[in-house]
PDB file of N, CA and C in Angstrom:
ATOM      1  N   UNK A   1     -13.052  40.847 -33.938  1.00  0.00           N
ATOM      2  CA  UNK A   1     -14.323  40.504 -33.321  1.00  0.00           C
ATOM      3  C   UNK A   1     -15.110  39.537 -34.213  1.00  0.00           C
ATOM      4  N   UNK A   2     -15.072  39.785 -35.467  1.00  0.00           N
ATOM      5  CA  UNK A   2     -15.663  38.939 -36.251  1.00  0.00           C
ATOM      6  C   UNK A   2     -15.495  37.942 -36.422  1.00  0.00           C
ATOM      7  N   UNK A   3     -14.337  37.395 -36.474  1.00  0.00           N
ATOM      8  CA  UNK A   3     -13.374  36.075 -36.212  1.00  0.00           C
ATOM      9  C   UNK A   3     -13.825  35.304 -34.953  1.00  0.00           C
ATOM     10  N   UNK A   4     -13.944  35.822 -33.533  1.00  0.00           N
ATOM     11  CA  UNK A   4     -14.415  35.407 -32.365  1.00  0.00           C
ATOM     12  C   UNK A   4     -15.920  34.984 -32.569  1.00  0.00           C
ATOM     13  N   UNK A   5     -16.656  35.622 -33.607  1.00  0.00           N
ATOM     14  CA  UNK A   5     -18.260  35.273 -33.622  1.00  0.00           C
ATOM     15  C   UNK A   5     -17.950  33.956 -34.237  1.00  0.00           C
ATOM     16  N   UNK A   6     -17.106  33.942 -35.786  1.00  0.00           N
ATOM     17  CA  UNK A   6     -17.280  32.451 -36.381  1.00  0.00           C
ATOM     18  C   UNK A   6     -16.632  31.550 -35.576  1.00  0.00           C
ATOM     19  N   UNK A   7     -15.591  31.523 -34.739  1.00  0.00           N
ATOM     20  CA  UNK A   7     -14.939  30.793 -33.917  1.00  0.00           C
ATOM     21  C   UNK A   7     -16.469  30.268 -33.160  1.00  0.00           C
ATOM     22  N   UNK A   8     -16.607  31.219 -32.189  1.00  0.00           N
ATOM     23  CA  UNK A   8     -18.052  30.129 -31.574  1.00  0.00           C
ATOM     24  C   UNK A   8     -19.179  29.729 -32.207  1.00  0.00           C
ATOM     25  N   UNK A   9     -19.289  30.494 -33.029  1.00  0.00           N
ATOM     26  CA  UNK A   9     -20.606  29.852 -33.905  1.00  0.00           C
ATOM     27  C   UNK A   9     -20.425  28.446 -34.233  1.00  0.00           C
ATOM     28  N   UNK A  10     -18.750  28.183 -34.983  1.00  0.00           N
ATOM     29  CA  UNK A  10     -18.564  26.555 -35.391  1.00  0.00           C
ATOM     30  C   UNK A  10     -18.630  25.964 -34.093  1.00  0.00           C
ATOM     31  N   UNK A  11     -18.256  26.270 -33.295  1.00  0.00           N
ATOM     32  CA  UNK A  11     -18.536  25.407 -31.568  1.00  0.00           C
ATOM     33  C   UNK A  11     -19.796  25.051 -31.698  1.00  0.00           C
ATOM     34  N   UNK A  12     -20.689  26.532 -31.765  1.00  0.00           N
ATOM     35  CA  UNK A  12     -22.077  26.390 -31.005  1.00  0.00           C
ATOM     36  C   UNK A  12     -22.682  25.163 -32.182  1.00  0.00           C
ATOM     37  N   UNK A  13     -22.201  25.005 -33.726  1.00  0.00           N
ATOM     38  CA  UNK A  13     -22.921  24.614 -34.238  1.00  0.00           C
ATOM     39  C   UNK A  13     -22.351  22.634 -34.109  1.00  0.00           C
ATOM     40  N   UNK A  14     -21.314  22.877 -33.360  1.00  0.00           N
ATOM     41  CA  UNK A  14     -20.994  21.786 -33.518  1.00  0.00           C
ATOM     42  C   UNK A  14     -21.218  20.789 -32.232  1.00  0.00           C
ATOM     43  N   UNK A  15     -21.758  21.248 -31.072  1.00  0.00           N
ATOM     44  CA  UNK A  15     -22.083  21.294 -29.605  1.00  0.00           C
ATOM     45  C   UNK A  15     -23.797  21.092 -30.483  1.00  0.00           C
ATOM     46  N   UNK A  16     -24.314  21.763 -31.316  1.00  0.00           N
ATOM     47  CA  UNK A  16     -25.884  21.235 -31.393  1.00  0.00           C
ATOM     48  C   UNK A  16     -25.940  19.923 -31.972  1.00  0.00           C
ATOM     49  N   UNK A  17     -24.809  20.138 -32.571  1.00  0.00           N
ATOM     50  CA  UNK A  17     -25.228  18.477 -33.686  1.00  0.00           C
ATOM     51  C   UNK A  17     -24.856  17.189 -32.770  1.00  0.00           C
ATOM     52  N   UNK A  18     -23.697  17.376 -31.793  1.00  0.00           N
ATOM     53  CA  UNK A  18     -23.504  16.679 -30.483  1.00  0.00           C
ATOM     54  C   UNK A  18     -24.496  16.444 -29.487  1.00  0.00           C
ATOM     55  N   UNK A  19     -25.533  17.529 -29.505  1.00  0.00           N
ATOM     56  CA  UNK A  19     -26.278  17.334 -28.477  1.00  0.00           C
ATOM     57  C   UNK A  19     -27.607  16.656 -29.288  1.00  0.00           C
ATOM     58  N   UNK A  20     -27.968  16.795 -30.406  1.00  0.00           N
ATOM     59  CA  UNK A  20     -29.219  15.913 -31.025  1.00  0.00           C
ATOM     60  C   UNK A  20     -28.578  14.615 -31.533  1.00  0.00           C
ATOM     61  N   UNK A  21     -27.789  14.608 -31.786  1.00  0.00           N
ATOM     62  CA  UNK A  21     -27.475  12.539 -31.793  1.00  0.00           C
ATOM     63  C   UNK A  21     -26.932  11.938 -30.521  1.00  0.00           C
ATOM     64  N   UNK A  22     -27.151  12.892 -29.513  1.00  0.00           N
ATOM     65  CA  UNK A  22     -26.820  12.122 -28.368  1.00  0.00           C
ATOM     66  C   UNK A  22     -28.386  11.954 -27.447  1.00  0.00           C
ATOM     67  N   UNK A  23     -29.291  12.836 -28.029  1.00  0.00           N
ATOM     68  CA  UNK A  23     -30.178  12.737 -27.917  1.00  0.00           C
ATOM     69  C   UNK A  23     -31.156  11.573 -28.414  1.00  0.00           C
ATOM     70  N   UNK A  24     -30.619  11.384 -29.505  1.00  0.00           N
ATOM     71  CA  UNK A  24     -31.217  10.409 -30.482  1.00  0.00           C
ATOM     72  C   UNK A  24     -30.726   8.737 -29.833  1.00  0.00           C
ATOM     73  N   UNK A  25     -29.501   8.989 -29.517  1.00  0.00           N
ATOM     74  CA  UNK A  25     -29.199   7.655 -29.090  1.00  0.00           C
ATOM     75  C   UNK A  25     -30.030   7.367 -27.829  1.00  0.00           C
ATOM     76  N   UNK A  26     -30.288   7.910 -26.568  1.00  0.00           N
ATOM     77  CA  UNK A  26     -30.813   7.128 -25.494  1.00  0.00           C
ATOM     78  C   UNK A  26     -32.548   6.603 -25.905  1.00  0.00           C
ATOM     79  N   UNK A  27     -32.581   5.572 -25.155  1.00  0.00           N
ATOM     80  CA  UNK A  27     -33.557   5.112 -25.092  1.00  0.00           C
ATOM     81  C   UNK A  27     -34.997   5.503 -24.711  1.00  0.00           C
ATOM     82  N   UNK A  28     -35.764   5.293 -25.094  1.00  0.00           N
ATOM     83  CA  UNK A  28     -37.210   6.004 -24.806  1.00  0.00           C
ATOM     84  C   UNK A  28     -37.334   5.511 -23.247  1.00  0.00           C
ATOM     85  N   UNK A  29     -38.664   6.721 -22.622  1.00  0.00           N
ATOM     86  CA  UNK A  29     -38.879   6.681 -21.194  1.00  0.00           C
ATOM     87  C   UNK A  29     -39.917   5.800 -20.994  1.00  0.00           C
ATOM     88  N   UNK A  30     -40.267   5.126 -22.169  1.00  0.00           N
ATOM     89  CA  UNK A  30     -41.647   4.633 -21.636  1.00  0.00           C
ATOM     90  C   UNK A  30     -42.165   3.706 -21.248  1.00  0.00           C
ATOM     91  N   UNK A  31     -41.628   3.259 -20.345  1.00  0.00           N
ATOM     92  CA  UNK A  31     -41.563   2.280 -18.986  1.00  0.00           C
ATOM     93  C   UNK A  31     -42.952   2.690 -18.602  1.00  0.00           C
ATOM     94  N   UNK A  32     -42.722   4.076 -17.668  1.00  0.00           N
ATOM     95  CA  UNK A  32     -43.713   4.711 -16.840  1.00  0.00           C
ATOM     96  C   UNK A  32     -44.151   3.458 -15.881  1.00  0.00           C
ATOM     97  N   UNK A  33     -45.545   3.317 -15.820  1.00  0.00           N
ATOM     98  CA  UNK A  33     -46.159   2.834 -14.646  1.00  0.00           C
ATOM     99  C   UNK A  33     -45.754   1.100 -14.642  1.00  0.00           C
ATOM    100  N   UNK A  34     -45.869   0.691 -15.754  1.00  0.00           N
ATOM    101  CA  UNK A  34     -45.641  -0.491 -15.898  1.00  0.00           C
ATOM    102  C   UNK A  34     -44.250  -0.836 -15.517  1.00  0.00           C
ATOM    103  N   UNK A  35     -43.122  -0.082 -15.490  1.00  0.00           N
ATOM    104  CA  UNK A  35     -41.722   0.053 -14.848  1.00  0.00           C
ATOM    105  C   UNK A  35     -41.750  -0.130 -13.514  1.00  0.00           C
ATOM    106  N   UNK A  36     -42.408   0.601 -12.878  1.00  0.00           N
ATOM    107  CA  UNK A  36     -42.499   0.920 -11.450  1.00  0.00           C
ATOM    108  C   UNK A  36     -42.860  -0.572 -10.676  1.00  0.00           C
ATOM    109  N   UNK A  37     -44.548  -0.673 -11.612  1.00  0.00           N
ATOM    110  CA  UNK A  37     -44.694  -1.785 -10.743  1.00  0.00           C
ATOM    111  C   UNK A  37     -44.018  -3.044 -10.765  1.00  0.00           C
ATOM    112  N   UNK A  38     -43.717  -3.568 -12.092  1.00  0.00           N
ATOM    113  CA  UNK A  38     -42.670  -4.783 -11.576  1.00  0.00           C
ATOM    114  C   UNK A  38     -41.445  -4.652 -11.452  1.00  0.00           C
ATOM    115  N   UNK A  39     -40.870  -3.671 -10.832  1.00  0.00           N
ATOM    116  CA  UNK A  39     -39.547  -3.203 -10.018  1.00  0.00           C
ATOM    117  C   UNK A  39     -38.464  -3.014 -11.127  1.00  0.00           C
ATOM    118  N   UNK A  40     -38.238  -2.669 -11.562  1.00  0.00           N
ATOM    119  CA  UNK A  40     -37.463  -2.631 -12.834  1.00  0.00           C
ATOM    120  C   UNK A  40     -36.306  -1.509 -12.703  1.00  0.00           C
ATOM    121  N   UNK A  41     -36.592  -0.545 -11.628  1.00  0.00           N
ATOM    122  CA  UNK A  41     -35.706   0.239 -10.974  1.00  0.00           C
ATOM    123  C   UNK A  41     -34.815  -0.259  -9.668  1.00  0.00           C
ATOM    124  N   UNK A  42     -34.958  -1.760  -9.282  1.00  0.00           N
ATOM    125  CA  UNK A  42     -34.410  -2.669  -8.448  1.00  0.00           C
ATOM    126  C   UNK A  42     -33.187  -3.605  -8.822  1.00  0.00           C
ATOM    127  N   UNK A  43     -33.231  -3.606  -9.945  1.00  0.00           N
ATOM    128  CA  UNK A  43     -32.767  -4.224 -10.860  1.00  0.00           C
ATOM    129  C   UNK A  43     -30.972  -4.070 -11.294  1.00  0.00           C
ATOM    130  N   UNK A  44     -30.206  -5.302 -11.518  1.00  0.00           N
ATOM    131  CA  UNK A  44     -28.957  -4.486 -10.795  1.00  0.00           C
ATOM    132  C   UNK A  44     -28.251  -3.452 -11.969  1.00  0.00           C
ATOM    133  N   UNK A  45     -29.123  -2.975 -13.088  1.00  0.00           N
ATOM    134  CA  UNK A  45     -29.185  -2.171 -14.403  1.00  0.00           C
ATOM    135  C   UNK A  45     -29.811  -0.814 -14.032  1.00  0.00           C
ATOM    136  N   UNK A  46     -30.545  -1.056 -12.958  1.00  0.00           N
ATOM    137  CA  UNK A  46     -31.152   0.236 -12.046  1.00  0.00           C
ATOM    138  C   UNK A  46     -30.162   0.933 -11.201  1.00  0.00           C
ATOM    139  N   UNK A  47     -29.628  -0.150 -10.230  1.00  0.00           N
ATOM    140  CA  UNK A  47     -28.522   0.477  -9.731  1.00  0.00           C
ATOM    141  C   UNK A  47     -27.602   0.925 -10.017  1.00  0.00           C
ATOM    142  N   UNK A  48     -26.851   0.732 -11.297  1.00  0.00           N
ATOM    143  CA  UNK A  48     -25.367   0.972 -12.071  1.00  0.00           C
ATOM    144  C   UNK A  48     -26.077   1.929 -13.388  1.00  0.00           C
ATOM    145  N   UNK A  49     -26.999   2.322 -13.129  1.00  0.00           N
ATOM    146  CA  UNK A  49     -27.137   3.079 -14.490  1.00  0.00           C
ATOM    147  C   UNK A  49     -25.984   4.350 -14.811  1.00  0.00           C
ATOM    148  N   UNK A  50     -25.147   4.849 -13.388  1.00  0.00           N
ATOM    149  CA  UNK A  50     -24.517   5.651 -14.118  1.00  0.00           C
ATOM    150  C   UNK A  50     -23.104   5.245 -14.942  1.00  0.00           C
ATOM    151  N   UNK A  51     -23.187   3.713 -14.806  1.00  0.00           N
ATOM    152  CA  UNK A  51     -21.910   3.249 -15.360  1.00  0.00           C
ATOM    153  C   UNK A  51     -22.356   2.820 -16.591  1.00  0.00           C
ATOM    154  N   UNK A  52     -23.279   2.556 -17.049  1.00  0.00           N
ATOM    155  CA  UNK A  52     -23.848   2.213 -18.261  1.00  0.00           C
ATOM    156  C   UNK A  52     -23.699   3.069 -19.587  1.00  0.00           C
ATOM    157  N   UNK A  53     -23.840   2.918 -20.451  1.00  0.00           N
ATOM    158  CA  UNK A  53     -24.125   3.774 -21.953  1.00  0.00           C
ATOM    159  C   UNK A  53     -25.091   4.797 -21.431  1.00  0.00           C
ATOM    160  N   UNK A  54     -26.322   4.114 -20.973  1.00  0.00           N
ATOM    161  CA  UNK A  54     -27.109   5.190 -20.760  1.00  0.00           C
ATOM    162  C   UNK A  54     -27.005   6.599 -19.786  1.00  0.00           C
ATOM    163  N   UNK A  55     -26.344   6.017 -18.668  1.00  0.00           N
ATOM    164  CA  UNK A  55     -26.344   6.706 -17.503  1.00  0.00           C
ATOM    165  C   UNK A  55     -25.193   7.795 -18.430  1.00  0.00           C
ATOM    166  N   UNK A  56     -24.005   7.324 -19.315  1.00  0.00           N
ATOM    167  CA  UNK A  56     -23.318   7.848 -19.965  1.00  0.00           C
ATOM    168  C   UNK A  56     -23.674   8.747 -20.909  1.00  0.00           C
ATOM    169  N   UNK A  57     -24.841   8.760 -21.486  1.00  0.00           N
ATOM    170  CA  UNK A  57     -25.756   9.227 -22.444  1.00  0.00           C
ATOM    171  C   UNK A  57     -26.282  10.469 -21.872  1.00  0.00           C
ATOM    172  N   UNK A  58     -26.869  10.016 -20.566  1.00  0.00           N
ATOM    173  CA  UNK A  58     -27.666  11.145 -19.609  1.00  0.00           C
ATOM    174  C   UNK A  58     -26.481  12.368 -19.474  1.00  0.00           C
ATOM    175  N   UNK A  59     -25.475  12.100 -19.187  1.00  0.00           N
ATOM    176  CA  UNK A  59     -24.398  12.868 -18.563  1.00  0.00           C
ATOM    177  C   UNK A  59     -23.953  13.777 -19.580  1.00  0.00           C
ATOM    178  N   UNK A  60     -23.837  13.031 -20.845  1.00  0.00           N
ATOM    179  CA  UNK A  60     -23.656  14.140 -21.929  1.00  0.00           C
ATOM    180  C   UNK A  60     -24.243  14.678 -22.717  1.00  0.00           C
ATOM    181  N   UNK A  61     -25.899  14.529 -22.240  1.00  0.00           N
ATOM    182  CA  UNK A  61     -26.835  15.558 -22.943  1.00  0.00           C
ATOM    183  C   UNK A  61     -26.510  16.772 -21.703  1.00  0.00           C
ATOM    184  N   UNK A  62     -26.830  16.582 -19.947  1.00  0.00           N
ATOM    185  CA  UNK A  62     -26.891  17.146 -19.660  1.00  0.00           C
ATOM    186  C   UNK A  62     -25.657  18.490 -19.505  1.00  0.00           C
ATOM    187  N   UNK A  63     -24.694  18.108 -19.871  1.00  0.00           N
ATOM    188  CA  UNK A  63     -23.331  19.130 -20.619  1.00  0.00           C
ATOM    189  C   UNK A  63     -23.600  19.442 -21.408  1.00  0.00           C
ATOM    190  N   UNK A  64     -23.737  18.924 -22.511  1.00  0.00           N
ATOM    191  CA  UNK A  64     -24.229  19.401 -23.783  1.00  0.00           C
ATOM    192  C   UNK A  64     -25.282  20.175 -23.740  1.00  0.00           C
ATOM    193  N   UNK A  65     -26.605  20.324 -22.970  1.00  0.00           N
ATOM    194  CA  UNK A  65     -27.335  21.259 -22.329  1.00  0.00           C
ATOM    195  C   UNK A  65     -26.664  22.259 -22.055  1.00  0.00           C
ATOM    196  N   UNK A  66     -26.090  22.435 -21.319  1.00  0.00           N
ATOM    197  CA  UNK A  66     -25.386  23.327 -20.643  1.00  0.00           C
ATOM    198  C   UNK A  66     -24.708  24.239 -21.530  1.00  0.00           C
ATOM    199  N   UNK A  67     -23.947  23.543 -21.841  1.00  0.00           N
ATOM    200  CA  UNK A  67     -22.641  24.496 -23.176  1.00  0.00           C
ATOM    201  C   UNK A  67     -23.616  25.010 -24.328  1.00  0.00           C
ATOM    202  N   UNK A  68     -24.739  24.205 -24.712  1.00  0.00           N
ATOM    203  CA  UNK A  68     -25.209  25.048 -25.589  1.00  0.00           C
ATOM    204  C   UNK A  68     -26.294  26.510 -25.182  1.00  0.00           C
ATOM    205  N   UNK A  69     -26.636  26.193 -23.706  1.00  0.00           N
ATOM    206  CA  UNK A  69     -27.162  27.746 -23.323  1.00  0.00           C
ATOM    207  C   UNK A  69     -25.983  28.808 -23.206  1.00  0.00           C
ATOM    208  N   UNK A  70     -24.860  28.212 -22.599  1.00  0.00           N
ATOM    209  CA  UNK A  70     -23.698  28.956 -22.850  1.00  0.00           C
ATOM    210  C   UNK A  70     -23.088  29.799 -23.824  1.00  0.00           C
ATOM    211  N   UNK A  71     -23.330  28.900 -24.784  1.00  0.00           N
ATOM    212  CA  UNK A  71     -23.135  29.472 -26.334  1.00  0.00           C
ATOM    213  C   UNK A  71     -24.194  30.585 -26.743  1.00  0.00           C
ATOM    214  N   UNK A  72     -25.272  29.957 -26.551  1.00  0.00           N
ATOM    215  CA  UNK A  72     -26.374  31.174 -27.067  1.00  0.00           C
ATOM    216  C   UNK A  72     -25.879  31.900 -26.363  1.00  0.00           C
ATOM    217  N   UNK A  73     -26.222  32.383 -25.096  1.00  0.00           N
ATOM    218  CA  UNK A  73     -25.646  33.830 -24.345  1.00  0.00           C
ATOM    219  C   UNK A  73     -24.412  34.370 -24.878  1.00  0.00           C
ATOM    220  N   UNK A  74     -23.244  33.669 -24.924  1.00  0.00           N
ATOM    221  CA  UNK A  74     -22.650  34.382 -25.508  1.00  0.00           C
ATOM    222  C   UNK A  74     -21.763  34.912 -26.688  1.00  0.00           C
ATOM    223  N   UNK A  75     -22.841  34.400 -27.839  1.00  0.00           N
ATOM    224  CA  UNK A  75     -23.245  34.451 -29.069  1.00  0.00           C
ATOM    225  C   UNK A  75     -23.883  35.599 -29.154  1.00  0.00           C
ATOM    226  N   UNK A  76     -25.163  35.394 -28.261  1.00  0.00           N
ATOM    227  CA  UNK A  76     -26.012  36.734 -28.322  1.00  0.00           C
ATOM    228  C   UNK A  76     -25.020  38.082 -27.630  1.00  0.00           C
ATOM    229  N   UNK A  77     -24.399  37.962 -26.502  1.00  0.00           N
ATOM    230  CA  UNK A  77     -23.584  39.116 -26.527  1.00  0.00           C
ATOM    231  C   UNK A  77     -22.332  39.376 -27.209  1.00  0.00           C
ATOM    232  N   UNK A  78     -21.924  38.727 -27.997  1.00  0.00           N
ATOM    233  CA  UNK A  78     -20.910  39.325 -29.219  1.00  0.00           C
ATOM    234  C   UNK A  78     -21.746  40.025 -30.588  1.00  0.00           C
ATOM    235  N   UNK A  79     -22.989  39.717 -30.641  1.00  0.00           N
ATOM    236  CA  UNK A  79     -23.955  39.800 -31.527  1.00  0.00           C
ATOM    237  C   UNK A  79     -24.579  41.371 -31.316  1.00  0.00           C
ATOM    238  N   UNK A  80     -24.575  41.851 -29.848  1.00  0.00           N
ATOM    239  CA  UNK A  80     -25.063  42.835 -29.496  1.00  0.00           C
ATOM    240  C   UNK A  80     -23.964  43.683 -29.027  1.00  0.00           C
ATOM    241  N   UNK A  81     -22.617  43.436 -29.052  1.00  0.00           N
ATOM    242  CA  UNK A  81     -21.787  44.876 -28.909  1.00  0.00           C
ATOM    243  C   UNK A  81     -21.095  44.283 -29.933  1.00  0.00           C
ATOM    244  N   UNK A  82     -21.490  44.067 -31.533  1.00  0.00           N
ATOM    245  CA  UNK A  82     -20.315  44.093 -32.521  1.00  0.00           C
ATOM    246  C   UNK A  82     -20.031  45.338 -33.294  1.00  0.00           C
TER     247      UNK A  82
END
């Protein structure tokens, strides 16, 4: 059992460090209003964003999201019937 905790722990710890420099890489949001109004979401970088770095970026925080709530849960339940 103990073996199974460090087994995911190096995951979980290695899924966080994946998920904050992938974090780090995308670009800031702060377009906001000034985005909107001169169409900048029209744009043919608007349309293909999921083929882009970024759109690529988005996709693997939001996994990386994922797997790391995964991990906590069940981290926390090897943690609580060891």
């Amino acid at each position: 059992m103990d073996t199974l905790i460090i087994v995911v722990g190096v995951i979980y710890f290695i899924i966080c460090a994946a998920l904050i420099t992938v974090v780090l890489l995308q670009k800031g949001k702060a377009a906001g209003l000034s985005g909107a109004i001169s169409g900048a979401g029209e744009s043919y970088w608007g349309k293909n964003k999921a083929r882009s770095m970024e759109g690529k970026l988005d996709n693997l925080t939001k996994v990386g999201a994922v797997l790391f709530i995964v991990l906590s849960v069940v981290l926390s339940l090897l943690f609580k019937f060891r």
